[in-house]
N, C-alpha and C. Protein backbone atom coordinates (compact mmCIF):
# COMPACT_ATOMS: atom_id res chain seq x y z
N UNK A 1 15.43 15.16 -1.45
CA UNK A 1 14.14 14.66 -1.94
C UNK A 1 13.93 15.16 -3.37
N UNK A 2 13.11 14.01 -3.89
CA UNK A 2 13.39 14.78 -5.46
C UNK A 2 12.30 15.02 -5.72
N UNK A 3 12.05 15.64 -6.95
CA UNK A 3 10.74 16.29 -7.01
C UNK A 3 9.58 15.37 -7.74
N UNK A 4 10.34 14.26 -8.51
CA UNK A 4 9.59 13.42 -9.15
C UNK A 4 9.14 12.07 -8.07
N UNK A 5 9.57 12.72 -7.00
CA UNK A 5 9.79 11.18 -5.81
C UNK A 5 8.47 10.86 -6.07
N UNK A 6 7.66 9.37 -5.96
CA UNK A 6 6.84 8.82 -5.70
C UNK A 6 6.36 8.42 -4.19
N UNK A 7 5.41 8.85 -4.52
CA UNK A 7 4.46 8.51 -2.43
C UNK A 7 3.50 7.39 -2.73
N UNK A 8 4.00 6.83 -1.63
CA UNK A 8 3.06 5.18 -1.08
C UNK A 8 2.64 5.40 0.18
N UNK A 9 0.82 5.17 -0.02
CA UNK A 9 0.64 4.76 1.21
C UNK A 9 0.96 3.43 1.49
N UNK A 10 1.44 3.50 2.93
CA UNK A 10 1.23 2.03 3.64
C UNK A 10 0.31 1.90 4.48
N UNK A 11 -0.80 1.13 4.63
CA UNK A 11 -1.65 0.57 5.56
C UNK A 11 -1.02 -0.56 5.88
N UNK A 12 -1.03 -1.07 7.37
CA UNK A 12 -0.51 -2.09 7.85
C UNK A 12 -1.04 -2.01 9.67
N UNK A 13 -1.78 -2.58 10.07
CA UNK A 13 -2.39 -2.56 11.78
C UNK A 13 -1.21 -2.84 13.15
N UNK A 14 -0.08 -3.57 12.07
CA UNK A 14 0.91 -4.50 13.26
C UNK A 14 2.05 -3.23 13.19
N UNK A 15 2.32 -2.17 14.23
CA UNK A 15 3.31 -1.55 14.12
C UNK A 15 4.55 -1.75 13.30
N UNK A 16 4.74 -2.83 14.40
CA UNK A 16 6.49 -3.52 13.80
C UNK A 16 6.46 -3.43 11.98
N UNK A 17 5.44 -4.04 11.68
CA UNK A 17 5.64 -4.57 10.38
C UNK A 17 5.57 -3.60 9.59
N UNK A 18 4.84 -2.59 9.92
CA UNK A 18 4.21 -0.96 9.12
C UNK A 18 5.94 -0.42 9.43
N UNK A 19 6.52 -0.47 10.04
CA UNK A 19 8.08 0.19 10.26
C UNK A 19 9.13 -0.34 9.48
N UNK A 20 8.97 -1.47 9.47
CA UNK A 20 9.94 -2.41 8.71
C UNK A 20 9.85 -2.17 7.00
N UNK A 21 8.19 -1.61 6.68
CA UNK A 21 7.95 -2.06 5.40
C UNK A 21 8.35 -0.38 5.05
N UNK A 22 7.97 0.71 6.26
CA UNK A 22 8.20 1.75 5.38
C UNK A 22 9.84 2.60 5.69
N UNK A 23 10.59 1.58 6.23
CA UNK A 23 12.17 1.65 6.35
C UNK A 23 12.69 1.50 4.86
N UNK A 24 12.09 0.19 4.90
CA UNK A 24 12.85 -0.28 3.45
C UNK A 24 12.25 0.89 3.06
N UNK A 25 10.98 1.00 2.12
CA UNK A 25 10.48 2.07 0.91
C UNK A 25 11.31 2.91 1.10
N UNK A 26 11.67 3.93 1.98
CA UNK A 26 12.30 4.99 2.50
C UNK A 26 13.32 5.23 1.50
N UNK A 27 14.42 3.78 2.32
CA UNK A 27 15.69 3.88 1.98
C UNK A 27 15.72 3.58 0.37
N UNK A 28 14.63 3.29 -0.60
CA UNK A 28 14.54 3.14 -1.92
C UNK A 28 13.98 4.33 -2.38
N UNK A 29 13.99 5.29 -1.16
CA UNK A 29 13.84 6.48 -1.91
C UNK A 29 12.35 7.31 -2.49
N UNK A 30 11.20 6.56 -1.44
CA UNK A 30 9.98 7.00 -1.63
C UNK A 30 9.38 7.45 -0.72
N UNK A 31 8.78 8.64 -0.96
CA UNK A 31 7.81 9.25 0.30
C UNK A 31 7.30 8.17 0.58
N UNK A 32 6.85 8.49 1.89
CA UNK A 32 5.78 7.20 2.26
C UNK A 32 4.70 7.78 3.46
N UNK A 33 3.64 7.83 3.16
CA UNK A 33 2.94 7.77 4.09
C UNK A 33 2.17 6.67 5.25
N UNK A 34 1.78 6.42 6.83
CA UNK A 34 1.57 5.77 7.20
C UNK A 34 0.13 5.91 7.65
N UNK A 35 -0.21 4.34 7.44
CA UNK A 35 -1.46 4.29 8.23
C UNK A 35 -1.93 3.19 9.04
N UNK A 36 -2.46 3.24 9.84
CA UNK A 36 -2.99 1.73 10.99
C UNK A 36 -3.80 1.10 10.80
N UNK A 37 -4.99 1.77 10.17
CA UNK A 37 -5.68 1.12 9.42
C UNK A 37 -6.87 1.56 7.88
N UNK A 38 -7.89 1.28 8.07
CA UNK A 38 -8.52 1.75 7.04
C UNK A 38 -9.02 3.25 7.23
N UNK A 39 -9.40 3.67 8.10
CA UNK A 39 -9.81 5.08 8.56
C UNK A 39 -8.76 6.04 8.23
N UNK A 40 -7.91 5.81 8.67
CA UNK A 40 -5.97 6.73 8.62
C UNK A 40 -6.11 6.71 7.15
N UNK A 41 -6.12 5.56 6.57
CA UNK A 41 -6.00 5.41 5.20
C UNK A 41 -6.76 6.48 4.24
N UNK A 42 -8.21 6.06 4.70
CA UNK A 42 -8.87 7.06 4.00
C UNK A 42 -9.63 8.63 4.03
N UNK A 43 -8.48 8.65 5.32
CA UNK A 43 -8.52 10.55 5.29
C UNK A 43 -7.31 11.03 4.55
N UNK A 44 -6.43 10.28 4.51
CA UNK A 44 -5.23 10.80 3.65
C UNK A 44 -5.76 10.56 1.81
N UNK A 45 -6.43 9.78 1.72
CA UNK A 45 -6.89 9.28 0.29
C UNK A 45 -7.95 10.74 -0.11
N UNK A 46 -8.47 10.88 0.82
CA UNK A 46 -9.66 11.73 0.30
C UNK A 46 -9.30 13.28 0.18
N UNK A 47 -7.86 13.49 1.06
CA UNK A 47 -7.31 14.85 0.64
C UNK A 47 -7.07 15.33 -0.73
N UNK A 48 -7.64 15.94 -1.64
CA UNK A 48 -7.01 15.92 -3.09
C UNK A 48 -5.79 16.79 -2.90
N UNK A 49 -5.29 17.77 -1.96
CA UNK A 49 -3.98 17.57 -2.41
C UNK A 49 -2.51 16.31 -1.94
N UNK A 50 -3.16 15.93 -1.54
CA UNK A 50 -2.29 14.76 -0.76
C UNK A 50 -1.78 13.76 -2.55
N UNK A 51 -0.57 14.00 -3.11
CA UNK A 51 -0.04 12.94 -4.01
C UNK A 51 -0.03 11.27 -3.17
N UNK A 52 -0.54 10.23 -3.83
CA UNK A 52 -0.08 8.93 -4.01
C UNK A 52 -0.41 8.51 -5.21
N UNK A 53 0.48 7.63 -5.35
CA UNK A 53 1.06 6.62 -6.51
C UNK A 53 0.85 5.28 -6.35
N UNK A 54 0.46 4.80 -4.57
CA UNK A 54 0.33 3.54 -4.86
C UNK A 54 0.21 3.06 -3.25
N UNK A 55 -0.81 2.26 -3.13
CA UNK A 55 -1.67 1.78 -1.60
C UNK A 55 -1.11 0.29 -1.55
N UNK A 56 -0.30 0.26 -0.66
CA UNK A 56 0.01 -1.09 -0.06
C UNK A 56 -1.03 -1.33 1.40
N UNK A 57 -1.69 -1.85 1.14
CA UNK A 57 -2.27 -2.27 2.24
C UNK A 57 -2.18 -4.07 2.55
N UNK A 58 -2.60 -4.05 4.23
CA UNK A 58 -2.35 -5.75 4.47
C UNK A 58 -3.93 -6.13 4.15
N UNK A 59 -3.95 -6.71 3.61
CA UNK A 59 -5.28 -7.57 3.95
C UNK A 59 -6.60 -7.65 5.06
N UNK A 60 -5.67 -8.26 6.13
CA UNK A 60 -6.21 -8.53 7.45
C UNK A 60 -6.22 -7.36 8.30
N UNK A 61 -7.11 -6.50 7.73
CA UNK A 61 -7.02 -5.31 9.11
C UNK A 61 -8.43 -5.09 9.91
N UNK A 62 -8.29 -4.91 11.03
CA UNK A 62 -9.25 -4.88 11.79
C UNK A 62 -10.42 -3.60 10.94
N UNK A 63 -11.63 -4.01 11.37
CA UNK A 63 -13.06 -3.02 10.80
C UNK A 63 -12.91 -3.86 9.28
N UNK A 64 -12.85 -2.15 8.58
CA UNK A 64 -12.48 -2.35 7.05
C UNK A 64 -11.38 -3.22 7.09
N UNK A 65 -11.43 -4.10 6.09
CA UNK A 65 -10.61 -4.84 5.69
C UNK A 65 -9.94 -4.47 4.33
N UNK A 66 -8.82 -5.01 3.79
CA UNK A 66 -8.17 -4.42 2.99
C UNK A 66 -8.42 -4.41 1.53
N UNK A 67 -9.34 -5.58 1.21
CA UNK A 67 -10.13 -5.11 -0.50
C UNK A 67 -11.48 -4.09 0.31
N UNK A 68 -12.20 -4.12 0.89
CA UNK A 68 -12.98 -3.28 1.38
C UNK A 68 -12.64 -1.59 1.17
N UNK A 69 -11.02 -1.59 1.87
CA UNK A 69 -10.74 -0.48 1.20
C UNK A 69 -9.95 0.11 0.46
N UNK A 70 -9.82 -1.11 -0.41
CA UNK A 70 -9.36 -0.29 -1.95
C UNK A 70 -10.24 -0.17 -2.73
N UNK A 71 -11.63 -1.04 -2.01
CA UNK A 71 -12.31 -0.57 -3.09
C UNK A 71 -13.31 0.99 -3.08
N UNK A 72 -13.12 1.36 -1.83
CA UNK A 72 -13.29 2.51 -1.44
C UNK A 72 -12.07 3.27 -1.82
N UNK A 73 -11.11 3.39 -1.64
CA UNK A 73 -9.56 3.78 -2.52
C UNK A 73 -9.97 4.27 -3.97
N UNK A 74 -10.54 3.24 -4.70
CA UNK A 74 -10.54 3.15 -6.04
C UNK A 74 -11.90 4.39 -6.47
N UNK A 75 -13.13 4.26 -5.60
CA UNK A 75 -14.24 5.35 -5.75
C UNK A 75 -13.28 6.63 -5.63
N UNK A 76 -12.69 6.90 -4.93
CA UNK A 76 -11.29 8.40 -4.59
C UNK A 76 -10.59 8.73 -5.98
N UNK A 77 -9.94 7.62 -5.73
CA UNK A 77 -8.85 7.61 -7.07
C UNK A 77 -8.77 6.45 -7.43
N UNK A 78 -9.72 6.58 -9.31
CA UNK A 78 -9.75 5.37 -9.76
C UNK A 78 -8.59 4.83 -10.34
N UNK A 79 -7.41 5.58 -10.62
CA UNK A 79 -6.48 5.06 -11.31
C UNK A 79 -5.34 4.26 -9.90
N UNK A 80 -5.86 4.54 -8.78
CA UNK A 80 -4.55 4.24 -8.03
C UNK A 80 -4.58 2.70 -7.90
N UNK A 81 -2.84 2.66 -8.17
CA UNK A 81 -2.43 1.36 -7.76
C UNK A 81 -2.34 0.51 -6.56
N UNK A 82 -2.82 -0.69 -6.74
CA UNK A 82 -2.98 -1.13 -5.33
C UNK A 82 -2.32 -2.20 -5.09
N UNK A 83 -1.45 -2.21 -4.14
CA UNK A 83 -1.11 -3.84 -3.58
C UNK A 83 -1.03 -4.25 -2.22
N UNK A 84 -1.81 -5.67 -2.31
CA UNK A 84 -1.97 -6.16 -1.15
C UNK A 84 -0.74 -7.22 -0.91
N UNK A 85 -0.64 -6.60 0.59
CA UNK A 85 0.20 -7.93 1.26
C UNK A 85 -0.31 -8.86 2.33
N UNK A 86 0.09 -9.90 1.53
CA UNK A 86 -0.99 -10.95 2.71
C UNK A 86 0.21 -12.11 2.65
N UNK A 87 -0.26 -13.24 3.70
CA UNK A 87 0.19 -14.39 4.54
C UNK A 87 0.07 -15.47 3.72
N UNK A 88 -1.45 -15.07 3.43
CA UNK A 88 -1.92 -16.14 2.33
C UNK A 88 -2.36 -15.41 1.02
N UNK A 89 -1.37 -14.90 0.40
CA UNK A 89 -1.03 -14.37 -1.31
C UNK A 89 -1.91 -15.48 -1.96
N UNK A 90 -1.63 -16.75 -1.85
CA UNK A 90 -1.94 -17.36 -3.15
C UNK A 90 -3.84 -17.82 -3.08
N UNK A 91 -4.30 -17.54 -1.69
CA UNK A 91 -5.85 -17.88 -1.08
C UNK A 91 -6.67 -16.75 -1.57
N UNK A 92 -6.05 -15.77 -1.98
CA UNK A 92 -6.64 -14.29 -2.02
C UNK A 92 -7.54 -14.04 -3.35
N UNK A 93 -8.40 -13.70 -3.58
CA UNK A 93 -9.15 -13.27 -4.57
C UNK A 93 -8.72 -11.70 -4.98
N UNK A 94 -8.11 -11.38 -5.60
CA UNK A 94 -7.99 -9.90 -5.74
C UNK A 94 -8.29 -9.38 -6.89
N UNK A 95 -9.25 -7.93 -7.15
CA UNK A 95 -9.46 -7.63 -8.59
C UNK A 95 -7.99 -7.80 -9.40
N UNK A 96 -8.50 -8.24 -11.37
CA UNK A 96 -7.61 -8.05 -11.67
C UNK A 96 -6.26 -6.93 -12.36
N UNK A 97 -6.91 -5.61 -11.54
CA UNK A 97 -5.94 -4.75 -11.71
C UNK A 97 -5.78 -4.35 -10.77
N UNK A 98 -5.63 -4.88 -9.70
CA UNK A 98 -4.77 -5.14 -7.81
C UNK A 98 -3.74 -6.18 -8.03
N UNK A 99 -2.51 -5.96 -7.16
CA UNK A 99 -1.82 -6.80 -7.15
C UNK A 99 -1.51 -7.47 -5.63
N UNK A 100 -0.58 -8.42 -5.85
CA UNK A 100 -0.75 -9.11 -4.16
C UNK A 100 1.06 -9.35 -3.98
N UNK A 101 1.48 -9.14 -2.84
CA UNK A 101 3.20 -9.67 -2.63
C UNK A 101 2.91 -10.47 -0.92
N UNK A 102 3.15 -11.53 -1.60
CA UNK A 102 3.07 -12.64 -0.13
C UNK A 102 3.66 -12.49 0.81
N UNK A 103 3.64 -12.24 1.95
CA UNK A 103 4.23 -12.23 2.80
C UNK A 103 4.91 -13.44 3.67
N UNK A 104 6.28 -13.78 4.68
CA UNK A 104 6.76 -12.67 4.21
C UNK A 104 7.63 -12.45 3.19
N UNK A 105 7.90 -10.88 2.66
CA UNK A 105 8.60 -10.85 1.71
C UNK A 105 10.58 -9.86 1.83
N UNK A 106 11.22 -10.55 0.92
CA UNK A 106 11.96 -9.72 0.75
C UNK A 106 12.67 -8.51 0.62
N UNK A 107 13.31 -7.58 0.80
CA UNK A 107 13.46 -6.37 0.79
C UNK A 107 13.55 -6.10 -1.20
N UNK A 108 14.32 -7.25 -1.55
CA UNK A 108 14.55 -6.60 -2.90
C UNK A 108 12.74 -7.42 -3.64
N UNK A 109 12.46 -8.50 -3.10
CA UNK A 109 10.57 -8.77 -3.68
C UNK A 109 9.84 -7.22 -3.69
N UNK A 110 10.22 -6.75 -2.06
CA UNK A 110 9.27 -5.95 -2.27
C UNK A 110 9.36 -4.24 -3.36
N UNK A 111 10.45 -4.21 -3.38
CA UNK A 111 11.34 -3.07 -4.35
C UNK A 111 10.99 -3.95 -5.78
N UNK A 112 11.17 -4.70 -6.70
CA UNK A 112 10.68 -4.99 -7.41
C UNK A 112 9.52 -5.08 -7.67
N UNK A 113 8.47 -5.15 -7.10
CA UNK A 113 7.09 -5.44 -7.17
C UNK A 113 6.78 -3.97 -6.99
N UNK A 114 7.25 -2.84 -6.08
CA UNK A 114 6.56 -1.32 -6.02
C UNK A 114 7.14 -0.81 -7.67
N UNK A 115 8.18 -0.65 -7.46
CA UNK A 115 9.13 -0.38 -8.64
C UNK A 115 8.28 -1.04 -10.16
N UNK A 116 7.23 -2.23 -10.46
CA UNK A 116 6.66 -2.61 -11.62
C UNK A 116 5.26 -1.46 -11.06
N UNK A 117 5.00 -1.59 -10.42
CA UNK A 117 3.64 -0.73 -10.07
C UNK A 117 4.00 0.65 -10.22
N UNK A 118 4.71 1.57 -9.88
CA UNK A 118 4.88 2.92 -10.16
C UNK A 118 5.67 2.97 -11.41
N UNK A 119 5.22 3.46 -12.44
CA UNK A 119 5.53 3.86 -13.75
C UNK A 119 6.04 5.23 -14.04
């Protein structure tokens, strides 16, 4: 593990898909933290020593929903990067310094798209 490694949360409600998405990150070599939904999400957000670099969350999650809580994300930590993954990418309204990767997506979509977001 390196010391400059970058940490992503993942929010995602559908097991399978929260495994799949933080396999890949993994194997590209990024901490990753998990969460089920918005609550998980934002006890790890509100730890100040807890490092992230960047909130992938799905959209569609049960309670809070996923601009709901980035935008609670963003009151925490205003600089953090956010991207949503959704079904319907192109239906989505998202602020414009949030980003969106449609689902579903590629292993190398989604490594390109974290990889422009972490600087």
């Amino acid at each position: 593990m390196s010391a400059n490694q970058s940490t992503i949360l993942v929010v995602e409600d559908d097991g399978i898909v929260r495994m799949l998405i933080v396999d890949v990150l993994e194997e590209l070599e990024f901490k990753v933290l998990e969460a089920d939904g918005s609550e998980q999400a934002l006890e790890k957000l509100e730890d100040p020593d807890q490092q992230i670099d960047l909130m992938m969350t799905d959209v569609g999650l049960p309670g809070m929903d996923g601009r709901e809580l980035a935008n609670e994300a963003r009151k925490l930590r205003p600089t953090l990067p956010i991207l949503f993954a959704s079904g319907y990418a192109e239906n989505i309204d998202v602020p414009a310094d949030m980003h969106v990767i449609g689902k579903p997506f590629s292993i190398d979509q989604l490594r390109d798209k974290v990889k422009s977001l972490i600087k």
